[in-house]
C-alpha atoms as a PDB file:
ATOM      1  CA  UNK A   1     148.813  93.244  89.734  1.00  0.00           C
ATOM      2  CA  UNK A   2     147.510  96.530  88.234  1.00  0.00           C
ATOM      3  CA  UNK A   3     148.742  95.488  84.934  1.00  0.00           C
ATOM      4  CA  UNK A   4     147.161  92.109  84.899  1.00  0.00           C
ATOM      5  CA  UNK A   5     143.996  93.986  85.842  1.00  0.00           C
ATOM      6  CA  UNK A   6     144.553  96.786  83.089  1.00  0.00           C
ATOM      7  CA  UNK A   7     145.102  93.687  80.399  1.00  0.00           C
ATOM      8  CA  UNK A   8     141.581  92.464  81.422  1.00  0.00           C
ATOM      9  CA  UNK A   9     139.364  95.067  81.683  1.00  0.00           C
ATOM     10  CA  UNK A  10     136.535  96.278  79.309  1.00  0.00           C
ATOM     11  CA  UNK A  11     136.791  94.594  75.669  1.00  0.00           C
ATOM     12  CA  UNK A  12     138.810  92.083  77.169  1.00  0.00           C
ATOM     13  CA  UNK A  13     136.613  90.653  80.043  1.00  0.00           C
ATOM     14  CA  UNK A  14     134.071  90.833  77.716  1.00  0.00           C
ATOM     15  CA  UNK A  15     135.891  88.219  75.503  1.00  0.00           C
ATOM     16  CA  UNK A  16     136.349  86.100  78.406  1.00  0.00           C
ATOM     17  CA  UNK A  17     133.203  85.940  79.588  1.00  0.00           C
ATOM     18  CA  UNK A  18     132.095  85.246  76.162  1.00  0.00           C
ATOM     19  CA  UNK A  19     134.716  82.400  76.347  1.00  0.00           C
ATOM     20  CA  UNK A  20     133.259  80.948  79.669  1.00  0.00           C
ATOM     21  CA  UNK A  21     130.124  81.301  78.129  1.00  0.00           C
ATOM     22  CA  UNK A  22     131.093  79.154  75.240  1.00  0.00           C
ATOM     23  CA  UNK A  23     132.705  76.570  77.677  1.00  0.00           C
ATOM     24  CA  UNK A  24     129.551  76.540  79.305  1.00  0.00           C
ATOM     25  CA  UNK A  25     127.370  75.849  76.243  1.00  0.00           C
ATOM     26  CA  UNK A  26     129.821  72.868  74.945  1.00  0.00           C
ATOM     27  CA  UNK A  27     128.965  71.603  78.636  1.00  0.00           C
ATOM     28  CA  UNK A  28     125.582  71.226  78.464  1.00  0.00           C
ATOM     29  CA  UNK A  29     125.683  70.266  74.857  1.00  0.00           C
ATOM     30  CA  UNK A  30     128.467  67.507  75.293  1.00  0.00           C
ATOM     31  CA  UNK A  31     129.741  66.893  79.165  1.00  0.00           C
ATOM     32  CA  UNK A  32     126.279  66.895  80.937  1.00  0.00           C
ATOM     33  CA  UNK A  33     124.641  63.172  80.540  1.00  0.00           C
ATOM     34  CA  UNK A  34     128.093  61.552  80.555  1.00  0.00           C
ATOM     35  CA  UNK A  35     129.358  63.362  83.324  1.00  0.00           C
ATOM     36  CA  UNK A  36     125.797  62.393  85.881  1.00  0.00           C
ATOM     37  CA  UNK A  37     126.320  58.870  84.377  1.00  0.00           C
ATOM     38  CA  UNK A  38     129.925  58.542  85.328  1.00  0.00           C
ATOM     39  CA  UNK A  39     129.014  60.033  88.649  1.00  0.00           C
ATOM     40  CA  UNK A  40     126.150  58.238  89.354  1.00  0.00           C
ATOM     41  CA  UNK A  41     128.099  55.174  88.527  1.00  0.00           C
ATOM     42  CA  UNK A  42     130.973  55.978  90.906  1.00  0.00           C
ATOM     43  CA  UNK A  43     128.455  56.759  93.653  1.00  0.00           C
ATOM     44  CA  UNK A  44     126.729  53.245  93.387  1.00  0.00           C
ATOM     45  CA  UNK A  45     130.134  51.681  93.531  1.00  0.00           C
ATOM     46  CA  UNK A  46     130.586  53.728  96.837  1.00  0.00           C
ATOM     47  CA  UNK A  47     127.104  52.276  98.176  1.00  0.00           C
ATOM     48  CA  UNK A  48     128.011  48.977  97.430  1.00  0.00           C
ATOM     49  CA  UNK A  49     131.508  49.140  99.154  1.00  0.00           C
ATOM     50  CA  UNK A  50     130.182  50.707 102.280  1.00  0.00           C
ATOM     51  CA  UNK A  51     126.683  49.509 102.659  1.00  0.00           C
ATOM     52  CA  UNK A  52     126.454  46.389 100.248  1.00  0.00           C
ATOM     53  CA  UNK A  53     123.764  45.019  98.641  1.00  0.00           C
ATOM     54  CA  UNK A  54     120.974  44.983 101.494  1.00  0.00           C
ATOM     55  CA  UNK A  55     119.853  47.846 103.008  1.00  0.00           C
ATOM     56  CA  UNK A  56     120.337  51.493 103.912  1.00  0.00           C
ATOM     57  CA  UNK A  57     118.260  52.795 100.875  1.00  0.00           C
ATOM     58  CA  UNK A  58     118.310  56.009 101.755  1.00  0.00           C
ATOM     59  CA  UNK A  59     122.871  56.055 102.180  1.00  0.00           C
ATOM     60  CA  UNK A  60     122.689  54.177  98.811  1.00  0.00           C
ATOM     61  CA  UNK A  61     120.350  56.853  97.012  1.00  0.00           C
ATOM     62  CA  UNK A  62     122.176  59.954  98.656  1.00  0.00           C
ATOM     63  CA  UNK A  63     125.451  58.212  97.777  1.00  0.00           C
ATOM     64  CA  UNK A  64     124.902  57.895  93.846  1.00  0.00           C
ATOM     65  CA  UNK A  65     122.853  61.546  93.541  1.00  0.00           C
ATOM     66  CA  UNK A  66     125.626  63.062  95.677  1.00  0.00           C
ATOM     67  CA  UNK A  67     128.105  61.574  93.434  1.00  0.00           C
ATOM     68  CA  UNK A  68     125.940  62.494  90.161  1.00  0.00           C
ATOM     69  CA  UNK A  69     125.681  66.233  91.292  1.00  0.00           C
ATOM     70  CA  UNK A  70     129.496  66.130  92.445  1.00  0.00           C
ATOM     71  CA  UNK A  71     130.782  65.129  88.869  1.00  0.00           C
ATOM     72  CA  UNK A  72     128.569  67.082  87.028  1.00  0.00           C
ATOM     73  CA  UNK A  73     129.759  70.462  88.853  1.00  0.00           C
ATOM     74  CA  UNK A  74     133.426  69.842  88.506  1.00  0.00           C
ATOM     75  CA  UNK A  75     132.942  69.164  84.957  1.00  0.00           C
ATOM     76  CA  UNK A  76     130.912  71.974  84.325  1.00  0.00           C
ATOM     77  CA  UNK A  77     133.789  74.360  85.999  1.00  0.00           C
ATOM     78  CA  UNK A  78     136.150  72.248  83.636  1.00  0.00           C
ATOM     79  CA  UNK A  79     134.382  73.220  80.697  1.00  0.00           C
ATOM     80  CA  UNK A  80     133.785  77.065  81.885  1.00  0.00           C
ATOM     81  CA  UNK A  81     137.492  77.722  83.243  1.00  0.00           C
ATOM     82  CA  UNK A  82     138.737  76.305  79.984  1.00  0.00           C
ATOM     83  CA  UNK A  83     136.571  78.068  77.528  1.00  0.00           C
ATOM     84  CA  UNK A  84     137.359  81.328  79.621  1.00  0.00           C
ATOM     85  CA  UNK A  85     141.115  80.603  79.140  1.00  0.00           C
ATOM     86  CA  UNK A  86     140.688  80.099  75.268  1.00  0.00           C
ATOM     87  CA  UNK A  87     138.756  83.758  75.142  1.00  0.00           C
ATOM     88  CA  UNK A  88     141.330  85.108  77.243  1.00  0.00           C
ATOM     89  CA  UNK A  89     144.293  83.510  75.051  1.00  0.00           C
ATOM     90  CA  UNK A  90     142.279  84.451  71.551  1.00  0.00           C
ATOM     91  CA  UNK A  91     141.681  87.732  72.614  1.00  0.00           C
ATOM     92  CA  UNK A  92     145.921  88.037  73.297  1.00  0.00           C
ATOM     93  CA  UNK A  93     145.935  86.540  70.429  1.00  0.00           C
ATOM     94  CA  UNK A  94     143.694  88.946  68.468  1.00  0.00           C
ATOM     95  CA  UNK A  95     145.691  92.199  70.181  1.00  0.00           C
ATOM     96  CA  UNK A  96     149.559  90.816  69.004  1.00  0.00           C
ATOM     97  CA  UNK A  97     148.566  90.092  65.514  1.00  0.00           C
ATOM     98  CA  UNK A  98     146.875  93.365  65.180  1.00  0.00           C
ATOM     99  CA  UNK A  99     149.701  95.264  66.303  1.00  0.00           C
END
């Protein structure tokens, strides 16, 4: 465990972060609309199974932003846990070829 910690300390958790960071850019650049559409989409097809088309504005509403806010967070840690794994792997990367 010490050694895991050792390997990620300083320079590179500085990478990584710069990696998540990254990840998180490409997010809002390229994930963000698609991901509230998608979500908002899902939710509405929720409402519509479980309330149908009459009534209960304020399920439906809660239903599609809850769904909208839902996708849009998991994709956002998608994007940041994978651009923090790139910086992590590039900065192993970096450290082999230089030795």
């Amino acid at each position: 465990m010490q050694a895991i910690a050792a390997a990620f300390s300083g320079p590179a958790r500085v990478i990584t972060l710069v990696g998540a960071g990254i990840g998180l850019l490409g997010y809002l650049v390229s994930g963000l609309i698609p991901a509230i559409v998608y979500g908002s989409f899902a939710g509405m097809s929720v409402a519509q199974t479980l309330v149908g088309e009459v009534g209960a504005d304020t399920l439906r509403t809660g239903l599609e932003v809850g769904g909208a806010v839902i996708t849009s967070v998991a994709a956002g840690a998608a994007f940041i846990a994978v651009g923090a794994v790139v910086g992590a792997a590039l900065n192993v990367l970096v450290r082999v070829m230089a030795r």
